[in-house]
N, C-alpha and C. Protein backbone atom coordinates (compact mmCIF):
# COMPACT_ATOMS: atom_id res chain seq x y z
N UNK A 1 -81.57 -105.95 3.31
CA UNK A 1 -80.75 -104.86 2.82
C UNK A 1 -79.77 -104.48 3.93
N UNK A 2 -78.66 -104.18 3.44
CA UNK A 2 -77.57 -104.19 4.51
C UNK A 2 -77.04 -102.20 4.19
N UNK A 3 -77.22 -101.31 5.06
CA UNK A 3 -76.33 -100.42 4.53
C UNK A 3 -75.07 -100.35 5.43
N UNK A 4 -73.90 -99.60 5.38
CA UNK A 4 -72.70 -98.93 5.97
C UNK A 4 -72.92 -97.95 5.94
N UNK A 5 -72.74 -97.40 6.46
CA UNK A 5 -72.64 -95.66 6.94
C UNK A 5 -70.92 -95.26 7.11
N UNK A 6 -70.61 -94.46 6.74
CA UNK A 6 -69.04 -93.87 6.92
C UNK A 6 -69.44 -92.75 7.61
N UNK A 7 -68.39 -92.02 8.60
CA UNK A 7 -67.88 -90.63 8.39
C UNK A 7 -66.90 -90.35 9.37
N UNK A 8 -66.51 -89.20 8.24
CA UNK A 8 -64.77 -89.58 8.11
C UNK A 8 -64.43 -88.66 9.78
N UNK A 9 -65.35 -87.66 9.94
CA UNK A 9 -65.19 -86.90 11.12
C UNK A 9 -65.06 -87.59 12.44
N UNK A 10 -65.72 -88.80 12.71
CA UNK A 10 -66.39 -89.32 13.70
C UNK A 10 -65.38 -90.68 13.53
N UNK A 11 -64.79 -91.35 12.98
CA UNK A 11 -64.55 -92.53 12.81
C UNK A 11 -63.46 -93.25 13.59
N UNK A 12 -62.66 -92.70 14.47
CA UNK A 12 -61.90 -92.96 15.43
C UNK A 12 -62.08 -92.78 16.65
N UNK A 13 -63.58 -92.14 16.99
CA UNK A 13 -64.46 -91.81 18.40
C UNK A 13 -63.77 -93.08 19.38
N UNK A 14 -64.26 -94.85 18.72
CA UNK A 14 -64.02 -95.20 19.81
C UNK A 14 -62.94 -96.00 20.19
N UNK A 15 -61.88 -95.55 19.52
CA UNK A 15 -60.35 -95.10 20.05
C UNK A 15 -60.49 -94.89 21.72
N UNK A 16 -60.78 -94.40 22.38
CA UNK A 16 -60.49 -93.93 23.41
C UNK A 16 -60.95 -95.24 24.33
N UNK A 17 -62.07 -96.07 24.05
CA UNK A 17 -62.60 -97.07 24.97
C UNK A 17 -61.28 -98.73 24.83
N UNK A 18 -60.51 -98.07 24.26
CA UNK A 18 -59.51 -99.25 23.89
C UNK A 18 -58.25 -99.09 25.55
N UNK A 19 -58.29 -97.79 25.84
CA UNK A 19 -57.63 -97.66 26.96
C UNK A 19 -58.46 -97.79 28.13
N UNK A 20 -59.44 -98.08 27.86
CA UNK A 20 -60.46 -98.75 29.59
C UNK A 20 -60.58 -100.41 29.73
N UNK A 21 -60.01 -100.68 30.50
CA UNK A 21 -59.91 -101.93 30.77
C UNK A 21 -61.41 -102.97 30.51
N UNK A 22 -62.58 -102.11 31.63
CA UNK A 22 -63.35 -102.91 31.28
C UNK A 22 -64.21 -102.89 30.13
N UNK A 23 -64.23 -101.89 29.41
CA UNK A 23 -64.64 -102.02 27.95
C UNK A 23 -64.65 -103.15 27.15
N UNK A 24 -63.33 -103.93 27.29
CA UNK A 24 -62.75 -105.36 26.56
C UNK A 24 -62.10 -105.43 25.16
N UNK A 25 -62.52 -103.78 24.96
CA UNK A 25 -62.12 -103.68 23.55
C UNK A 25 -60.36 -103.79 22.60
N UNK A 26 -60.40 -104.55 21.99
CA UNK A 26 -59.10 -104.79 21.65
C UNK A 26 -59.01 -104.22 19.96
N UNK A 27 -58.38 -103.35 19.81
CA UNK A 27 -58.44 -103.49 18.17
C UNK A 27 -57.27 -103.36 17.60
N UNK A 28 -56.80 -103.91 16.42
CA UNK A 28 -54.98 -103.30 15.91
C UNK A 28 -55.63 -103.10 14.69
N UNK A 29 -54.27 -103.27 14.23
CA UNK A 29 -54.15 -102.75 12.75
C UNK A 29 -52.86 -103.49 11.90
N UNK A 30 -53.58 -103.89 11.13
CA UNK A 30 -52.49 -105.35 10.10
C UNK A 30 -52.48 -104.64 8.71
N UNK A 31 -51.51 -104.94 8.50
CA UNK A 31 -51.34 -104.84 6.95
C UNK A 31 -51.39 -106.23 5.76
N UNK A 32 -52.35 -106.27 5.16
CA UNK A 32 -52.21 -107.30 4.04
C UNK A 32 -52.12 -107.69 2.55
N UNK A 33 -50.95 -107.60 2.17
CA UNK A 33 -51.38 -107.37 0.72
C UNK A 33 -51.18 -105.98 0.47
N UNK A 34 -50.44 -105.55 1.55
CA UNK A 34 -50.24 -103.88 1.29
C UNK A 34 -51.46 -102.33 1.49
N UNK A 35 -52.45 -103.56 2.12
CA UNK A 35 -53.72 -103.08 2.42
C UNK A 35 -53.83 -102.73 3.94
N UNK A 36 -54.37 -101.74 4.49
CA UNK A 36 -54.54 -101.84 6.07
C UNK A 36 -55.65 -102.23 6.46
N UNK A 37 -55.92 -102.42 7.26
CA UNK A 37 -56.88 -103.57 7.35
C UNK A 37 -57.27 -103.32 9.32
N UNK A 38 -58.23 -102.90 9.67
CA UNK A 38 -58.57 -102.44 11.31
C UNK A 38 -59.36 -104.08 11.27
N UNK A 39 -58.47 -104.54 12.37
CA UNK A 39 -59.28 -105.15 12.99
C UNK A 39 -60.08 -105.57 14.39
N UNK A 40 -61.52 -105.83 14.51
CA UNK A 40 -61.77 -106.06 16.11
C UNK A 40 -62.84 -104.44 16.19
N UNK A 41 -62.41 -103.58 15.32
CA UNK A 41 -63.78 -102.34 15.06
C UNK A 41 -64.72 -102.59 14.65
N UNK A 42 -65.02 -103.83 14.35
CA UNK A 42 -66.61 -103.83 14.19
C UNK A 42 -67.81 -103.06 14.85
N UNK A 43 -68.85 -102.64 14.20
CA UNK A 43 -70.03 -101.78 14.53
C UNK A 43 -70.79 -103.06 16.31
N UNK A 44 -70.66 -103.93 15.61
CA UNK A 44 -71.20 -105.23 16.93
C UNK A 44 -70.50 -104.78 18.19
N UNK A 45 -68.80 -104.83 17.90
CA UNK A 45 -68.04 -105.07 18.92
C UNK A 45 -67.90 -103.81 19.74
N UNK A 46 -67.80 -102.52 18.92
CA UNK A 46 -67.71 -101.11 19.70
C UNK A 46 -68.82 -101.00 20.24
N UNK A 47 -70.40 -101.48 19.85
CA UNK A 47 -71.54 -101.48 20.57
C UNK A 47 -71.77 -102.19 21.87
N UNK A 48 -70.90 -103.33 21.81
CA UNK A 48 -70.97 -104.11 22.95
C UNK A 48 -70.25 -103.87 23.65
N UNK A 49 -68.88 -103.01 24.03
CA UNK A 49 -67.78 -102.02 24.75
C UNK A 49 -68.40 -101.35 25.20
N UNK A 50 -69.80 -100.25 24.64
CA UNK A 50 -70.08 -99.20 25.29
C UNK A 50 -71.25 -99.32 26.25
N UNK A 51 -71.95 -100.32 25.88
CA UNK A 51 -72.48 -101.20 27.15
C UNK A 51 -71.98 -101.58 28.48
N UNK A 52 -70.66 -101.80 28.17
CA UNK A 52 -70.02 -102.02 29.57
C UNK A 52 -69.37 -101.18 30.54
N UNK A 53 -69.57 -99.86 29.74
CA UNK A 53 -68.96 -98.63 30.52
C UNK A 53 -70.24 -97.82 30.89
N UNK A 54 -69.27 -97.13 32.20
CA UNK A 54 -70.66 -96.45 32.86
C UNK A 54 -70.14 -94.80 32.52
N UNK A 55 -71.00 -93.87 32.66
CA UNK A 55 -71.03 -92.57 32.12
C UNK A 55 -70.10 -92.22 32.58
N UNK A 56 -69.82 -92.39 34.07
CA UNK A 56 -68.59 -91.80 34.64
C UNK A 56 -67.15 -91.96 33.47
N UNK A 57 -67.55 -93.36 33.35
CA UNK A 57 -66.10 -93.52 31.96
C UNK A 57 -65.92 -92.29 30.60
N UNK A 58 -67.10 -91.97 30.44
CA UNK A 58 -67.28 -91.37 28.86
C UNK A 58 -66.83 -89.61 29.65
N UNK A 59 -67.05 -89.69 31.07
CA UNK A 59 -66.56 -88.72 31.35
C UNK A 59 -65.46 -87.83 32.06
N UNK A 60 -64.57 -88.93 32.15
CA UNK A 60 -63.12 -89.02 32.40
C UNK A 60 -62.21 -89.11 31.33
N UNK A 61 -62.83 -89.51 30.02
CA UNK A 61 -62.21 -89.82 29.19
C UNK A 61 -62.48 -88.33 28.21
N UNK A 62 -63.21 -87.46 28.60
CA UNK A 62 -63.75 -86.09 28.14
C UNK A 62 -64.28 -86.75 26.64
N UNK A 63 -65.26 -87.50 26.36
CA UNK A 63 -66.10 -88.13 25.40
C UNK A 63 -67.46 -87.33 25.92
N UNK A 64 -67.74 -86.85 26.57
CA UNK A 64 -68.87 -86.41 27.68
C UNK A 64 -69.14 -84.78 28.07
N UNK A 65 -69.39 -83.99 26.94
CA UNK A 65 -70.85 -84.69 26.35
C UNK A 65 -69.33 -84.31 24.76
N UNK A 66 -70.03 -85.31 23.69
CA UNK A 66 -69.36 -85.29 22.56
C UNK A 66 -69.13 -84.23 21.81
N UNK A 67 -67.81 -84.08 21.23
CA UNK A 67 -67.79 -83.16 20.42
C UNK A 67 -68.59 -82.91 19.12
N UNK A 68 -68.75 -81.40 18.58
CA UNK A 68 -69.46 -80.97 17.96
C UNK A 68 -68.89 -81.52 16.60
N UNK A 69 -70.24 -82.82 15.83
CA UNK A 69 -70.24 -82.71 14.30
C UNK A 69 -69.90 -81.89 13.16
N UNK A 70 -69.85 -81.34 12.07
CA UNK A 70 -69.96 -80.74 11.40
C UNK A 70 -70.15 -81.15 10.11
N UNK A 71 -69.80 -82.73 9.60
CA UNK A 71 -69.80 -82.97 8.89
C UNK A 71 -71.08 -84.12 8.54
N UNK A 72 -71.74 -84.57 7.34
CA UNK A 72 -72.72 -85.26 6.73
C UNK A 72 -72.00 -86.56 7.10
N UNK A 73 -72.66 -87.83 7.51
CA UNK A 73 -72.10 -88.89 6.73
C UNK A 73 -72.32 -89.59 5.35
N UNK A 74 -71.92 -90.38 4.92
CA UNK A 74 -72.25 -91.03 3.79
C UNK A 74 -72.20 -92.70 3.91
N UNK A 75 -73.30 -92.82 2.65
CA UNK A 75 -73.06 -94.38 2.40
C UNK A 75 -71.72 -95.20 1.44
N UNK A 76 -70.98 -96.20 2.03
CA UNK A 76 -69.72 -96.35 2.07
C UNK A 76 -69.76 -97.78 1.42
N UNK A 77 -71.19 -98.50 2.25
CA UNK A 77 -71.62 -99.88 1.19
C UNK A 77 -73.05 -99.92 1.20
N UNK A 78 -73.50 -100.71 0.06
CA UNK A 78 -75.03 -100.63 0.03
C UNK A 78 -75.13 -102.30 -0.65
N UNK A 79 -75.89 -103.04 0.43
CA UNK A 79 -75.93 -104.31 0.00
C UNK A 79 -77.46 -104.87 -0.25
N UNK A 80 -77.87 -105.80 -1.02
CA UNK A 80 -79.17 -106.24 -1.11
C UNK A 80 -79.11 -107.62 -1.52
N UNK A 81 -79.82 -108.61 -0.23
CA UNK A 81 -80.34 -109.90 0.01
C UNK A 81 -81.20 -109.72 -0.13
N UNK A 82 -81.47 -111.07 -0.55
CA UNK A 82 -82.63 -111.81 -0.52
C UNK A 82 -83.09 -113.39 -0.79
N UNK A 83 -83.62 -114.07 -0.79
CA UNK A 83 -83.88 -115.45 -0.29
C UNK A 83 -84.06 -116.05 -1.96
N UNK A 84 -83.83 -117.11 -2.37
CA UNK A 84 -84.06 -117.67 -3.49
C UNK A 84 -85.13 -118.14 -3.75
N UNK A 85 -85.33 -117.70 -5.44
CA UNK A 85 -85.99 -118.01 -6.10
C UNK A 85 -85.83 -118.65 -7.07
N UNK A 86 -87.45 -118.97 -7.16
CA UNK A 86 -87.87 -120.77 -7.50
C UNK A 86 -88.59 -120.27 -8.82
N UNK A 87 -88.44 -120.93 -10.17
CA UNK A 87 -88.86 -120.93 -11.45
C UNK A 87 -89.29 -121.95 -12.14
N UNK A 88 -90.38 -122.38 -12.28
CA UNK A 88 -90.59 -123.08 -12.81
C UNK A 88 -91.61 -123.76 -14.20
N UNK A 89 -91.41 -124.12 -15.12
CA UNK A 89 -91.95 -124.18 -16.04
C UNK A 89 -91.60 -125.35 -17.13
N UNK A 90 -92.54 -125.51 -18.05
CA UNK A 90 -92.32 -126.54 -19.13
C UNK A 90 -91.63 -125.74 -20.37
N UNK A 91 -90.90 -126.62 -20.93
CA UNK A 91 -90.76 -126.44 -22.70
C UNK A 91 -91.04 -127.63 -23.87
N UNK A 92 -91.28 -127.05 -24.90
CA UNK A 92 -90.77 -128.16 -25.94
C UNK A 92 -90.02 -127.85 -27.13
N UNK A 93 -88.86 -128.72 -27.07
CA UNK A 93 -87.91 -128.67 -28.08
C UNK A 93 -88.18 -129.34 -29.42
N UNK A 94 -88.25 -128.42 -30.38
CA UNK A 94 -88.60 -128.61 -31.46
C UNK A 94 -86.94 -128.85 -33.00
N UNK A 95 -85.76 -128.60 -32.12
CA UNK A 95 -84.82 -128.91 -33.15
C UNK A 95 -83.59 -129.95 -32.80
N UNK A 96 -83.17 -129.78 -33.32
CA UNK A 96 -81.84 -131.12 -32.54
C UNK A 96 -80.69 -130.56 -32.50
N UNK A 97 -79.78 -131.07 -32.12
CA UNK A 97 -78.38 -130.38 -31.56
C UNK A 97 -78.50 -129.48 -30.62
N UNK A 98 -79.78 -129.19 -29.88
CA UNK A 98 -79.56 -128.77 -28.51
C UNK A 98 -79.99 -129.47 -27.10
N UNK A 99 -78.38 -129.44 -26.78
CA UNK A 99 -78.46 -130.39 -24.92
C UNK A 99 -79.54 -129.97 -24.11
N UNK A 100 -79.53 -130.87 -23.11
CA UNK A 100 -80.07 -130.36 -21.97
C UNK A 100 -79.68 -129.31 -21.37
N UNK A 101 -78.19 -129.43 -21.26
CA UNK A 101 -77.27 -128.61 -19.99
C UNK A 101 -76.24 -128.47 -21.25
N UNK A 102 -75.65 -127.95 -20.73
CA UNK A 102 -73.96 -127.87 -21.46
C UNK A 102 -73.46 -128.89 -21.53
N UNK A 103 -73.19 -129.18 -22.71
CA UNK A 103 -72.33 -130.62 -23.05
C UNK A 103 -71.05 -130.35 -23.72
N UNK A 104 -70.16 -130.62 -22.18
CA UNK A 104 -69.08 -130.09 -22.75
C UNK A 104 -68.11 -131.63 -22.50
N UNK A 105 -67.80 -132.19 -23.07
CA UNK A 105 -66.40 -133.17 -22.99
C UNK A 105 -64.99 -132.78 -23.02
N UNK A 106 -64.22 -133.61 -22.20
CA UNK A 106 -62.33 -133.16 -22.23
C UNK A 106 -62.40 -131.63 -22.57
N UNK A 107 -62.88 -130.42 -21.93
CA UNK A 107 -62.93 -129.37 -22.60
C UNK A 107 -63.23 -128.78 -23.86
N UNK A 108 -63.89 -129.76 -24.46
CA UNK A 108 -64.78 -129.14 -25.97
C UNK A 108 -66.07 -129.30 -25.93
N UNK A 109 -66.77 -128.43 -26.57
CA UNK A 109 -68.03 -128.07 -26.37
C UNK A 109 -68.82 -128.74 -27.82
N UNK A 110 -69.97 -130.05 -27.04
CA UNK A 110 -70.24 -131.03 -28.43
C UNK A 110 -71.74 -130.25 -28.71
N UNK A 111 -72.74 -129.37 -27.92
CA UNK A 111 -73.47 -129.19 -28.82
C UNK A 111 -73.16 -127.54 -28.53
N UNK A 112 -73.77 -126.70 -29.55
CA UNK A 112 -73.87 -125.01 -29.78
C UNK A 112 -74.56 -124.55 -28.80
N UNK A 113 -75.79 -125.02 -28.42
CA UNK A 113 -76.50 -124.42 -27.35
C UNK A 113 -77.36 -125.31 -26.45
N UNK A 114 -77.58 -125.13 -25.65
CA UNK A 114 -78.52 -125.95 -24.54
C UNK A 114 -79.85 -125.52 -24.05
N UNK A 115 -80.54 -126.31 -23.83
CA UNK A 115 -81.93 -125.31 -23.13
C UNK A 115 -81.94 -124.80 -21.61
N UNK A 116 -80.55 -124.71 -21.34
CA UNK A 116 -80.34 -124.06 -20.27
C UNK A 116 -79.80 -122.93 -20.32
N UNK A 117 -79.12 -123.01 -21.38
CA UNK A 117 -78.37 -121.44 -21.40
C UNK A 117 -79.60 -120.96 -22.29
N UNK A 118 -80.23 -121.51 -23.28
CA UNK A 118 -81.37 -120.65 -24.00
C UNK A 118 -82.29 -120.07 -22.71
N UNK A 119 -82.88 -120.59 -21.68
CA UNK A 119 -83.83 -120.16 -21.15
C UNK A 119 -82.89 -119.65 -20.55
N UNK A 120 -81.71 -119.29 -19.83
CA UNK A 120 -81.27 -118.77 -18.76
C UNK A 120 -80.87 -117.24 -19.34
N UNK A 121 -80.47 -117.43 -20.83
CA UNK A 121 -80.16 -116.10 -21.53
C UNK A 121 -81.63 -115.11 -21.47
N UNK A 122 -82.77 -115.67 -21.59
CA UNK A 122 -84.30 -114.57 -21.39
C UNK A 122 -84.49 -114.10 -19.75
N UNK A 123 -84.15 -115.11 -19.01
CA UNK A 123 -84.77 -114.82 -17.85
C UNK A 123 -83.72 -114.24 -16.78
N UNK A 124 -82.18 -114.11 -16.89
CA UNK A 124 -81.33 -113.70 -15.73
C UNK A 124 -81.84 -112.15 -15.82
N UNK A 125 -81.41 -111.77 -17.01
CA UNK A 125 -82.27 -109.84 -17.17
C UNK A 125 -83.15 -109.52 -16.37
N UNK A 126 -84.06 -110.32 -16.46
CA UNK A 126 -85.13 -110.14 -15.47
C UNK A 126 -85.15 -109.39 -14.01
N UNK A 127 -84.27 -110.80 -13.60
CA UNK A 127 -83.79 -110.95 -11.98
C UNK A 127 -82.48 -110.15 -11.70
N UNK A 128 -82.27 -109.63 -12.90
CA UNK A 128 -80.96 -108.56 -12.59
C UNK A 128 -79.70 -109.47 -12.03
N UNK A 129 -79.06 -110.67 -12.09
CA UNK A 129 -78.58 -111.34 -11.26
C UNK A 129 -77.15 -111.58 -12.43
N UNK A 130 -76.19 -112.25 -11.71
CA UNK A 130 -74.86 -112.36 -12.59
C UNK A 130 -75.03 -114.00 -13.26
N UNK A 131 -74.29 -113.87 -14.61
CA UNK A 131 -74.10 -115.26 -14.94
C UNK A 131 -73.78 -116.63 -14.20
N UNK A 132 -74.37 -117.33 -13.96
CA UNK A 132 -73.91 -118.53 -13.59
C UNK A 132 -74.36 -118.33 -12.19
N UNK A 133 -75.02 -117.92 -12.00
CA UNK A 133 -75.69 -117.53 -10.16
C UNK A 133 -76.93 -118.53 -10.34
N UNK A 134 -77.26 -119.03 -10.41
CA UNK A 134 -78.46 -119.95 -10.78
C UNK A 134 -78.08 -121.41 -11.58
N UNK A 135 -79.16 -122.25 -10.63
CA UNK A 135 -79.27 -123.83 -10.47
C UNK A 135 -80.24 -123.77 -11.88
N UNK A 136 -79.87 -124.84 -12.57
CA UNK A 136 -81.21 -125.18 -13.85
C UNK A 136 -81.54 -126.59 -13.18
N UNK A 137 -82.42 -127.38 -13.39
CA UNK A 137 -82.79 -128.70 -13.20
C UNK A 137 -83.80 -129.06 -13.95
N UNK A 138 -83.38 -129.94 -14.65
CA UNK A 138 -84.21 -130.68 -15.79
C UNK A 138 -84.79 -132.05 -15.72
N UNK A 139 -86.24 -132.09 -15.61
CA UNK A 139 -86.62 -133.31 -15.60
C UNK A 139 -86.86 -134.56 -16.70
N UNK A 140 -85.93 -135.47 -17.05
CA UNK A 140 -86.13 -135.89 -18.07
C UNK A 140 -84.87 -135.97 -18.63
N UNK A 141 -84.73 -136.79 -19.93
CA UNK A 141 -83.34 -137.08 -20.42
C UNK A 141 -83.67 -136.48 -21.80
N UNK A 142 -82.84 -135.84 -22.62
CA UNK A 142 -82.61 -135.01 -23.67
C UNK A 142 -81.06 -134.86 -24.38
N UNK A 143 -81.05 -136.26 -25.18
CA UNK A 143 -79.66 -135.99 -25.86
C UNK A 143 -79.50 -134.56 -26.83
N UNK A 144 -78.72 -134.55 -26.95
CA UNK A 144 -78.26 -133.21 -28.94
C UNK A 144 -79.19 -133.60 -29.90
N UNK A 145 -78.78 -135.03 -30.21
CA UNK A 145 -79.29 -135.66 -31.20
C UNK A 145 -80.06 -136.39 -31.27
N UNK A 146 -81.00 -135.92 -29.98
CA UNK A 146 -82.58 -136.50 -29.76
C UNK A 146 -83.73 -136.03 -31.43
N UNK A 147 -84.06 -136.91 -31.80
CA UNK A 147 -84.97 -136.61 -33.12
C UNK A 147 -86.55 -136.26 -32.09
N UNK A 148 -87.23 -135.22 -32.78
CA UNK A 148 -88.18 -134.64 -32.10
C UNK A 148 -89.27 -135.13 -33.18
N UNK A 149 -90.31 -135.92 -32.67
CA UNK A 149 -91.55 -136.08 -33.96
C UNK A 149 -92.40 -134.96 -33.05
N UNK A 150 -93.21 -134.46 -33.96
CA UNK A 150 -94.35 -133.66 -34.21
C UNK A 150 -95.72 -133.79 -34.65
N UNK A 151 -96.27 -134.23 -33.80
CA UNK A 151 -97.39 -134.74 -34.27
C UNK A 151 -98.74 -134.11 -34.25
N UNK A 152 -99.23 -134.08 -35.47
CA UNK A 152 -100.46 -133.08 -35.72
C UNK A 152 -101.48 -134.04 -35.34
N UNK A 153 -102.44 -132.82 -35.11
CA UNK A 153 -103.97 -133.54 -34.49
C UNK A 153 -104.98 -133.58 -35.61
């Protein structure tokens, strides 16, 4: 799980370590797409700047002792990883005209449904996950117009 933290009070603090040499810190500011865009502020990189300065710095620079908060921060992104998962199971197809996979030729689609999108339509809900985010793999060959016998015991 990844969070960001914002706040808006605090967010130019380390502005000031950009004018100390040995800090190393370099950061600008680009525009792209009409977007501004800070770069070189990373949470890594301002952490590893303030490592390299000694108190005397934070206190020439009147950072020392910091000015008074007032404001909450907030969460700005909220991300969630996690490692893949593995599904596995049998079926049996009991009708015809459905593929293995999507059988699609020159851009037309030769059968209606597949047993990949059938099982993938029950189980993505599940996993809460977006369409087409997931590998199917099928063991075995399975035309459309595979005839299925049924055989009673």
């Amino acid at each position: 799980m990844v969070i960001n933290l914002s706040h808006d009070e605090t967010a130019d603090e380390y502005k000031f370590m950009e004018k100390i040499p040995e800090s190393g810190l370099k950061v600008r500011t680009v525009r792209r797409k009409g977007v501004k865009i800070i770069e070189g502020a990373s949470g890594e990189k301002i952490s590893r700047s303030v490592g390299k300065l000694t108190y005397q710095h934070f206190v020439d620079s009147h950072m020392c002792p910091p000015p008074v908060v007032r404001t909450h921060s907030h969460i700005s992104k909220l991300s969630f990883w996690h490692d893949s998962i593995f599904l596995a199971g049998r079926y049996n197809k009991f009708q015809r005209h459905i593929s293995n996979s999507p059988w699609i030729i020159d851009g037309q689609r030769l059968a209606k449904h597949s047993v990949e999108e059938l099982i993938a339509d029950c189980v993505l809900p599940l996993f809460k996950c977006e369409p087409k985010s997931y590998k199917f793999s099928s063991a075995g060959r399975e035309d459309a117009d595979v005839l299925m016998v049924i055989k009673s015991f």
